[in-house]
N, C-alpha and C. Protein backbone atom coordinates (compact mmCIF):
# COMPACT_ATOMS: atom_id res chain seq x y z
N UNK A 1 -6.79 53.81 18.61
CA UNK A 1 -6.77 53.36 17.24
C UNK A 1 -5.36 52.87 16.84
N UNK A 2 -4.33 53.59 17.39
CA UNK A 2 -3.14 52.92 17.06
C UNK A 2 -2.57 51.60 17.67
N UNK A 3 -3.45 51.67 18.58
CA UNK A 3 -3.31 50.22 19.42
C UNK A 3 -3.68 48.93 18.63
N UNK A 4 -4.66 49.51 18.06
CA UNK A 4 -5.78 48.01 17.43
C UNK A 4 -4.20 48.32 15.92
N UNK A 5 -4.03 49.05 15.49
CA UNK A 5 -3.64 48.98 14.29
C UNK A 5 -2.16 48.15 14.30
N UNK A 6 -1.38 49.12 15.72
CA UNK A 6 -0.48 47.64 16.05
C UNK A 6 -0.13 46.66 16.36
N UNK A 7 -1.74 45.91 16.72
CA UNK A 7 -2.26 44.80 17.36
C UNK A 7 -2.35 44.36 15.71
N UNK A 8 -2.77 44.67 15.30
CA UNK A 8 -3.07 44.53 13.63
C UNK A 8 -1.92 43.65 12.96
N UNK A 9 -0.97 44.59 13.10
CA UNK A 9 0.49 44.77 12.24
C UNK A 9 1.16 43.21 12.71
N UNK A 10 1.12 43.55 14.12
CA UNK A 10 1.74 42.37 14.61
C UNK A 10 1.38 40.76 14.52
N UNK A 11 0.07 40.80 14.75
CA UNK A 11 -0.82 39.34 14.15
C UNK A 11 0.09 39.14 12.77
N UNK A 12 -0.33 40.19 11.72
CA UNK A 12 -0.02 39.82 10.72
C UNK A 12 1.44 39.37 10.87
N UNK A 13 2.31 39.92 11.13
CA UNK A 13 4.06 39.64 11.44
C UNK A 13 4.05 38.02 11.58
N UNK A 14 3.40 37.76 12.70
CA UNK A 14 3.93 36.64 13.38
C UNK A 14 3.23 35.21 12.64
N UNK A 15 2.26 35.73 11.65
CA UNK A 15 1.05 35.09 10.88
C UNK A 15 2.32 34.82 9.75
N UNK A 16 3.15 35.91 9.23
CA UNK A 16 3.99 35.80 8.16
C UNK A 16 4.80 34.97 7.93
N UNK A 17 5.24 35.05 9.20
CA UNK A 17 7.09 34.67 9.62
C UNK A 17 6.42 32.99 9.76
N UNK A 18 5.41 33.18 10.34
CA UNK A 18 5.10 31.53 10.44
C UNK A 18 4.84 31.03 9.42
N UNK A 19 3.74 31.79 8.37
CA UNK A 19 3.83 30.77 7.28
C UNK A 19 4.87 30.78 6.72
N UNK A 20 5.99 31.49 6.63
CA UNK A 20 7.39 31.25 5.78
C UNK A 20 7.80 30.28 5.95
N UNK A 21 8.58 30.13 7.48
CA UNK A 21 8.87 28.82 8.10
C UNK A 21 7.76 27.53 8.16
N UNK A 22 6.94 27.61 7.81
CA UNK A 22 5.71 26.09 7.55
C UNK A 22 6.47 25.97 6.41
N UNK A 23 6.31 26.86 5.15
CA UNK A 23 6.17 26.96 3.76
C UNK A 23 7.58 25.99 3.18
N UNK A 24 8.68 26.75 3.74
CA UNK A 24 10.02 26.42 3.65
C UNK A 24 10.08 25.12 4.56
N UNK A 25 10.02 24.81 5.21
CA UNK A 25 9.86 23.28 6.26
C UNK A 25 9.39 21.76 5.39
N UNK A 26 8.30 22.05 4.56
CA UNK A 26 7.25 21.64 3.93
C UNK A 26 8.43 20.91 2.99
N UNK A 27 7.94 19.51 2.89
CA UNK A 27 8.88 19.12 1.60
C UNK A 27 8.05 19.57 0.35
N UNK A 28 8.74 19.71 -0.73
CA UNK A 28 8.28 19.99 -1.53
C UNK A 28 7.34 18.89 -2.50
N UNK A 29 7.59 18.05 -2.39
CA UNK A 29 6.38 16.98 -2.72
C UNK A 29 4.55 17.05 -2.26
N UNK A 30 4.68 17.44 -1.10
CA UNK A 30 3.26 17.87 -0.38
C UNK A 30 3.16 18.75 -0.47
N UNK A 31 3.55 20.08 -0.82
CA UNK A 31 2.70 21.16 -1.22
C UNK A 31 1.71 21.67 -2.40
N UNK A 32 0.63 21.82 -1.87
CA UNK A 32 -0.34 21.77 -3.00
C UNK A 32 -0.35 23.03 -3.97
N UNK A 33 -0.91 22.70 -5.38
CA UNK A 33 -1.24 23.54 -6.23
C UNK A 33 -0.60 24.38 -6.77
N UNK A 34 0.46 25.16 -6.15
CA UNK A 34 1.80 25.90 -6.94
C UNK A 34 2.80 25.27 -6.01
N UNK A 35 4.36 25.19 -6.57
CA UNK A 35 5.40 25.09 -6.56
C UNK A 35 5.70 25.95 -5.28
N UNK A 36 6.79 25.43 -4.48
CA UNK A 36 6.98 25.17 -3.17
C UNK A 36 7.65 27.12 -2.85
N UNK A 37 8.25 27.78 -4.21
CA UNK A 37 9.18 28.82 -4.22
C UNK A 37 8.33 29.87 -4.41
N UNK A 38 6.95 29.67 -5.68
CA UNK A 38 5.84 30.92 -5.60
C UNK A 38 4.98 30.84 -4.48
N UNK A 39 4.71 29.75 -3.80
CA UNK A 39 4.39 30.04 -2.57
C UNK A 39 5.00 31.10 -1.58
N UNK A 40 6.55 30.79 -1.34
CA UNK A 40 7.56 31.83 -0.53
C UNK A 40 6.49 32.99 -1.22
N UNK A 41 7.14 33.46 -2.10
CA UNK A 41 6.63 34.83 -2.74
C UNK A 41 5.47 35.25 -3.06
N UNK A 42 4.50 34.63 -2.50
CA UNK A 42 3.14 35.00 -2.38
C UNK A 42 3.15 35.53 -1.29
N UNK A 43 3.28 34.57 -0.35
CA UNK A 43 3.40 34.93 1.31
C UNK A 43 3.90 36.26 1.35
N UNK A 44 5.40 36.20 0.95
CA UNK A 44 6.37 37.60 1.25
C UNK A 44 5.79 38.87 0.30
N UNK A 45 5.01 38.69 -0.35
CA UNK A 45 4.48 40.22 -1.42
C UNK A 45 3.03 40.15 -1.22
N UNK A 46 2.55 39.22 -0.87
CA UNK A 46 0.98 39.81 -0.97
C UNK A 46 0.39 39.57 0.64
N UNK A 47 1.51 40.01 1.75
CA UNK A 47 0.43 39.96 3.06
C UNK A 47 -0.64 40.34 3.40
N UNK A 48 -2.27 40.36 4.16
CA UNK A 48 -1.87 39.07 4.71
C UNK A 48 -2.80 38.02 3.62
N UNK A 49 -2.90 38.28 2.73
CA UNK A 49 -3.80 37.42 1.39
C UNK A 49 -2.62 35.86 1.01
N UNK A 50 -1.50 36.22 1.15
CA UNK A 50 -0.59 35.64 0.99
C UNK A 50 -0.11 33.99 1.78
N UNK A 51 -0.45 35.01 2.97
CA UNK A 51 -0.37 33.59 4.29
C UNK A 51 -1.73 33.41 4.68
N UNK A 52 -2.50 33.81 4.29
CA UNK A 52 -4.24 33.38 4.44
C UNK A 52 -4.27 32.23 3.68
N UNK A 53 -3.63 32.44 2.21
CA UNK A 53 -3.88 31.52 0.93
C UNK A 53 -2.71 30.32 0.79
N UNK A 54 -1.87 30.52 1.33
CA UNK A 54 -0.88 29.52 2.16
C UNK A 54 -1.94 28.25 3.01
N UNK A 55 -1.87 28.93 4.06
CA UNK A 55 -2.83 27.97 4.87
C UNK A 55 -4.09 27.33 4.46
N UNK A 56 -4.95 27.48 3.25
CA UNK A 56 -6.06 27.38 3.02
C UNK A 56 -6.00 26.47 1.60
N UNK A 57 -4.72 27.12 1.00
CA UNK A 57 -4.50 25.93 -0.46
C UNK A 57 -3.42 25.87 -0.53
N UNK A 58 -2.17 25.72 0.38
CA UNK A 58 -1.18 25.53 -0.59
C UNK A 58 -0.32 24.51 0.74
N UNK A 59 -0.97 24.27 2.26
CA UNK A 59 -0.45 23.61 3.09
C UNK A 59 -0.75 21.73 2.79
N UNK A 60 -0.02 21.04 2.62
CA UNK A 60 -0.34 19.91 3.18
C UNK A 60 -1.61 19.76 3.82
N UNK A 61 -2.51 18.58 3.11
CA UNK A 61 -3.60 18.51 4.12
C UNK A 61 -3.22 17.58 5.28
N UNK A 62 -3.81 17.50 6.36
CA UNK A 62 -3.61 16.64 7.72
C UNK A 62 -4.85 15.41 7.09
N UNK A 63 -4.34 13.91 7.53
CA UNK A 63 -5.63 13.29 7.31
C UNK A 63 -6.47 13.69 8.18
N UNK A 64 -7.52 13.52 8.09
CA UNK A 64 -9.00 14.01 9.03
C UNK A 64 -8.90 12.72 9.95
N UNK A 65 -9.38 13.39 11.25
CA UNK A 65 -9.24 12.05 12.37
C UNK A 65 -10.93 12.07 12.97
N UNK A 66 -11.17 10.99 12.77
CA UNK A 66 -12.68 10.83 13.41
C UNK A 66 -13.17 9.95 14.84
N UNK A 67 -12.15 10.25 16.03
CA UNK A 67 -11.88 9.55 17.08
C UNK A 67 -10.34 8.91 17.18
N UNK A 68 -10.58 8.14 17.83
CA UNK A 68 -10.03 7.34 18.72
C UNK A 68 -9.29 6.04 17.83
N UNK A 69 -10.31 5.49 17.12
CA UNK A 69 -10.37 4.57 16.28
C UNK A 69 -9.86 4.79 14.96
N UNK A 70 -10.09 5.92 14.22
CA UNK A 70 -9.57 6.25 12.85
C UNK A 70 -8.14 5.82 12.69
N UNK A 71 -7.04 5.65 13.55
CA UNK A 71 -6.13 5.43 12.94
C UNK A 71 -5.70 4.15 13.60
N UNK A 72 -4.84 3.29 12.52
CA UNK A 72 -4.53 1.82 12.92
C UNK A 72 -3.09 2.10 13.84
N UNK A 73 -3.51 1.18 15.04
CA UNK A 73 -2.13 1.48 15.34
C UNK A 73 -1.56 0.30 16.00
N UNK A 74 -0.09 -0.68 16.02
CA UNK A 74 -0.20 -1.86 15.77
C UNK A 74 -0.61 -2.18 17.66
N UNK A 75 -1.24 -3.39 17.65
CA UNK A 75 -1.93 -4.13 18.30
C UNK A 75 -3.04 -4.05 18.44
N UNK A 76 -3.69 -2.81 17.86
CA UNK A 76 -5.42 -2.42 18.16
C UNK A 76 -6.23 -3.83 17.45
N UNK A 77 -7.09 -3.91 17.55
CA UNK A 77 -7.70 -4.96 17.01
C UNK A 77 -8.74 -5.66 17.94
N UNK A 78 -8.54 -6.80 17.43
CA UNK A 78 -9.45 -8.64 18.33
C UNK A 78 -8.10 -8.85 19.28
N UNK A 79 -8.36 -9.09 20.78
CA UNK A 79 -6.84 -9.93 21.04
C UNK A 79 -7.27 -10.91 20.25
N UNK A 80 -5.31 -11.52 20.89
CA UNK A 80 -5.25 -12.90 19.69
C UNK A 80 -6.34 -14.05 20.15
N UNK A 81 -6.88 -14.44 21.47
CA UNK A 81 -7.85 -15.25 21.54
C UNK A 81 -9.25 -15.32 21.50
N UNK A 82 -9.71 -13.87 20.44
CA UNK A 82 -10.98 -13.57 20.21
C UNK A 82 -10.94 -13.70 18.57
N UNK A 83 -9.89 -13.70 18.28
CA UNK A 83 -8.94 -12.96 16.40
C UNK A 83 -10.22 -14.27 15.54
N UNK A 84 -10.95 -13.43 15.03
CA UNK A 84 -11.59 -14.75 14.16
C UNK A 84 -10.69 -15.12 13.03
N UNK A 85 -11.02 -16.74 12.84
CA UNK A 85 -9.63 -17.61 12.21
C UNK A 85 -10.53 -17.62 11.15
N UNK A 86 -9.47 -17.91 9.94
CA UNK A 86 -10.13 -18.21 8.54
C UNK A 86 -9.26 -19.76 8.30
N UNK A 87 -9.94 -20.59 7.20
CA UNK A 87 -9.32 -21.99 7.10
C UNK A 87 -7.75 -21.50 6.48
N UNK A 88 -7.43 -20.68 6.25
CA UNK A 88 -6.27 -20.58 5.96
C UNK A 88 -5.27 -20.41 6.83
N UNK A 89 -5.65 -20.15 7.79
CA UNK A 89 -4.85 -20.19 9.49
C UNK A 89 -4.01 -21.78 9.58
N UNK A 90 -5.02 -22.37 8.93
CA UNK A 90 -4.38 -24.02 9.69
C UNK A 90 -3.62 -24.19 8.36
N UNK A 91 -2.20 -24.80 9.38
CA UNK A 91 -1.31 -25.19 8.75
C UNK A 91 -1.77 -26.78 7.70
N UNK A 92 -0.77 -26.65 6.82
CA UNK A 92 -1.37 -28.01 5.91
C UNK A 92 -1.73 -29.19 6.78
N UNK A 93 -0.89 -29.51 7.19
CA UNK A 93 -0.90 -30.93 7.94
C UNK A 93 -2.16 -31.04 8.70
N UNK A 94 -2.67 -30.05 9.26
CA UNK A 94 -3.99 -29.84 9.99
C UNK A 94 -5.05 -29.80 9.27
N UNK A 95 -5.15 -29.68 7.92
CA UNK A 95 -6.00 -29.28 7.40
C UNK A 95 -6.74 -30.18 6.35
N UNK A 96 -7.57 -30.65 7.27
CA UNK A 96 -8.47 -32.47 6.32
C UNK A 96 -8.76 -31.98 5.17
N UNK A 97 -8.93 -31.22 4.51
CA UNK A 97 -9.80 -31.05 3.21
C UNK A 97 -8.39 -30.79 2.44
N UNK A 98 -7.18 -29.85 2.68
CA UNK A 98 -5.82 -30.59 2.38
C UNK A 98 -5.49 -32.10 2.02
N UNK A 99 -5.35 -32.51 3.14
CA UNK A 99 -4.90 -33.46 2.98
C UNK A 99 -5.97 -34.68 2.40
N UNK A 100 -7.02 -34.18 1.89
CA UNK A 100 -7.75 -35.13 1.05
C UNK A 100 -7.36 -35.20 -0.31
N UNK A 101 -7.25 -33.55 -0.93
CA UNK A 101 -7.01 -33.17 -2.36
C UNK A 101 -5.30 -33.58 -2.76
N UNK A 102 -5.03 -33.70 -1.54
CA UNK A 102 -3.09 -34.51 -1.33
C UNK A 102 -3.18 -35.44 -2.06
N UNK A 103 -4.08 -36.68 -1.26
CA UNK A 103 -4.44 -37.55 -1.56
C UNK A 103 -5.10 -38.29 -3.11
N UNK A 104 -5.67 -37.07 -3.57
CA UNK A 104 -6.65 -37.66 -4.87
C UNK A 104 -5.35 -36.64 -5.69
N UNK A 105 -4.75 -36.25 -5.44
CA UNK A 105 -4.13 -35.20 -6.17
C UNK A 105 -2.82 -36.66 -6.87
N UNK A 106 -2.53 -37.18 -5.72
CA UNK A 106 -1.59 -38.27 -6.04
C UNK A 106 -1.69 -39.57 -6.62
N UNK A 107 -3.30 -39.70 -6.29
CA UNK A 107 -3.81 -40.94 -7.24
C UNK A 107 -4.02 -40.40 -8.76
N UNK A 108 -4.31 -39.12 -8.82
CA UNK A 108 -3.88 -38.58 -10.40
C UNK A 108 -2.92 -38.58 -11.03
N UNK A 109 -1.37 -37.90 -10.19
CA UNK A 109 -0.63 -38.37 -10.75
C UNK A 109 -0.26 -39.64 -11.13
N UNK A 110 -0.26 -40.35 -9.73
CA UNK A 110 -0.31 -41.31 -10.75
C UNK A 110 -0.68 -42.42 -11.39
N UNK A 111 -2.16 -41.92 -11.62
CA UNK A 111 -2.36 -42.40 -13.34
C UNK A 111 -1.73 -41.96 -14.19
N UNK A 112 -1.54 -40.74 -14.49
CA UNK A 112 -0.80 -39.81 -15.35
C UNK A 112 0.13 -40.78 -15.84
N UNK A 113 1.27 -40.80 -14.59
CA UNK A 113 2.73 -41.61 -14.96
C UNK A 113 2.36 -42.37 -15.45
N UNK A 114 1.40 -43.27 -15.16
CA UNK A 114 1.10 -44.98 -15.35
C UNK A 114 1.04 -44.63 -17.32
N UNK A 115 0.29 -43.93 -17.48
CA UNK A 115 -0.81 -43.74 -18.87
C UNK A 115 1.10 -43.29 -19.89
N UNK A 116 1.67 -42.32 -18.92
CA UNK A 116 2.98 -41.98 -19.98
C UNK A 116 4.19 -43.17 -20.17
N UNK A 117 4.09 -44.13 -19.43
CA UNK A 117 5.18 -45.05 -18.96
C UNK A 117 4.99 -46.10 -20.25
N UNK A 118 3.42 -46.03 -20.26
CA UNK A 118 2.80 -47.31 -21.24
C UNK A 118 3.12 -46.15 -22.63
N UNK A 119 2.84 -45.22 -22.61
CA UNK A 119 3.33 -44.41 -24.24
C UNK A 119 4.52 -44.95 -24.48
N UNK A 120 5.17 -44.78 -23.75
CA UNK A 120 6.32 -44.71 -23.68
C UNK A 120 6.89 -45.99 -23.83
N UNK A 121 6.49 -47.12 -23.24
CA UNK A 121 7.21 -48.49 -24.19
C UNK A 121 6.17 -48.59 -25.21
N UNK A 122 4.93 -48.84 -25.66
CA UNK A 122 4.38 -48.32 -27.06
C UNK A 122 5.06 -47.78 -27.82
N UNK A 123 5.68 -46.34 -28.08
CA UNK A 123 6.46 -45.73 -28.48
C UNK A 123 7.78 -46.18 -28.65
N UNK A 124 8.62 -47.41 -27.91
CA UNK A 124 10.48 -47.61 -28.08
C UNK A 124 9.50 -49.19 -28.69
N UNK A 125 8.65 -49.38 -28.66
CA UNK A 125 8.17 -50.92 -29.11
C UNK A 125 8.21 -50.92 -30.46
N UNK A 126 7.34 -49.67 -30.98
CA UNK A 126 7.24 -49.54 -32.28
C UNK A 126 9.11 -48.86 -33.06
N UNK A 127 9.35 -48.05 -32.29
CA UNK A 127 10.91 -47.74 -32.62
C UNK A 127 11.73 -48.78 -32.86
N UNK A 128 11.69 -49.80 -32.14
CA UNK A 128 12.73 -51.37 -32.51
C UNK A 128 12.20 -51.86 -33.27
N UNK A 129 10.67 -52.11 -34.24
CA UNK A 129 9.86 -52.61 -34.65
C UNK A 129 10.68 -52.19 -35.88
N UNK A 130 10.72 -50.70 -36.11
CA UNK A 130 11.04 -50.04 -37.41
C UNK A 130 12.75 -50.21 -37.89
N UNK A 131 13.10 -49.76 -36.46
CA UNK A 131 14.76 -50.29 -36.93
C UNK A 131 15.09 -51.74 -37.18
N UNK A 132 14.56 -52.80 -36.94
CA UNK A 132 14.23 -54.59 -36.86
C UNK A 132 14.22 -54.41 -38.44
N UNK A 133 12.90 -53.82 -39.18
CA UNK A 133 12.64 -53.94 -40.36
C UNK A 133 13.68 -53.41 -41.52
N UNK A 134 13.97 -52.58 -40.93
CA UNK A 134 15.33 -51.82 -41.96
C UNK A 134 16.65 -52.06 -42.10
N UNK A 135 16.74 -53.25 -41.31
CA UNK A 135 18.24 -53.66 -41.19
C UNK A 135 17.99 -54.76 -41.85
């Protein structure tokens, strides 16, 4: 009986000392639900309820891993000569439906100019018109 009891004692010890050192290790940003210092003092006054309740609510969770695949890691993927392309891949110059809206994009402007150029002597036509009359 004293065997199991110091088999007992000792689990708990080494159960302690470890969650101290997790606890204290732990930045204090990721520790959940109480503050990083009543944790210490849970652990250290209420063994082993203390470092049971450490580990169970107050550790950092780990993300959950579901294989192989769950986590991105760089090059996993399509290789690059399987990689499905989207039209945004092609550079402008390559890209006919670009370089169409280029195209009509510039016969808009300019009309535009054309339509402001003509305001615009309209506008200094009638301005000399008015200063002509007032002098």
């Amino acid at each position: 009986m004293v065997r199991l009891y110091g088999l007992l004692f000792l689990i708990d010890l080494v159960m302690l000392v470890w969650a101290v050192i997790d606890c204290l290790s732990t930045d204090e940003y990721l520790v959940r639900n109480l503050p990083k210092v009543a944790w210490v003092f849970i652990i250290l006054l209420f063994s082993p309820v203390g470092w049971i309740a450490w580990f169970v609510a107050g550790r950092p969770q780990q993300p959950a891993r579901a294989g192989a695949g769950a986590q991105w890691r760089p090059g996993a993927g399509f290789p690059e000569d399987q990689r499905p392309r989207a039209r945004r891949d092609l550079a402008p110059d390559d890209d006919p439906a670009f370089l169409r809206d280029l195209a009509k994009n510039r016969r808009a402007d300019e009309e535009m100019f054309s339509k402001w150029e003509a305001d615009l002597r309209r506008r200094e036509e009638e301005l000399r018109r008015r200063e002509d009359g007032k002098a």
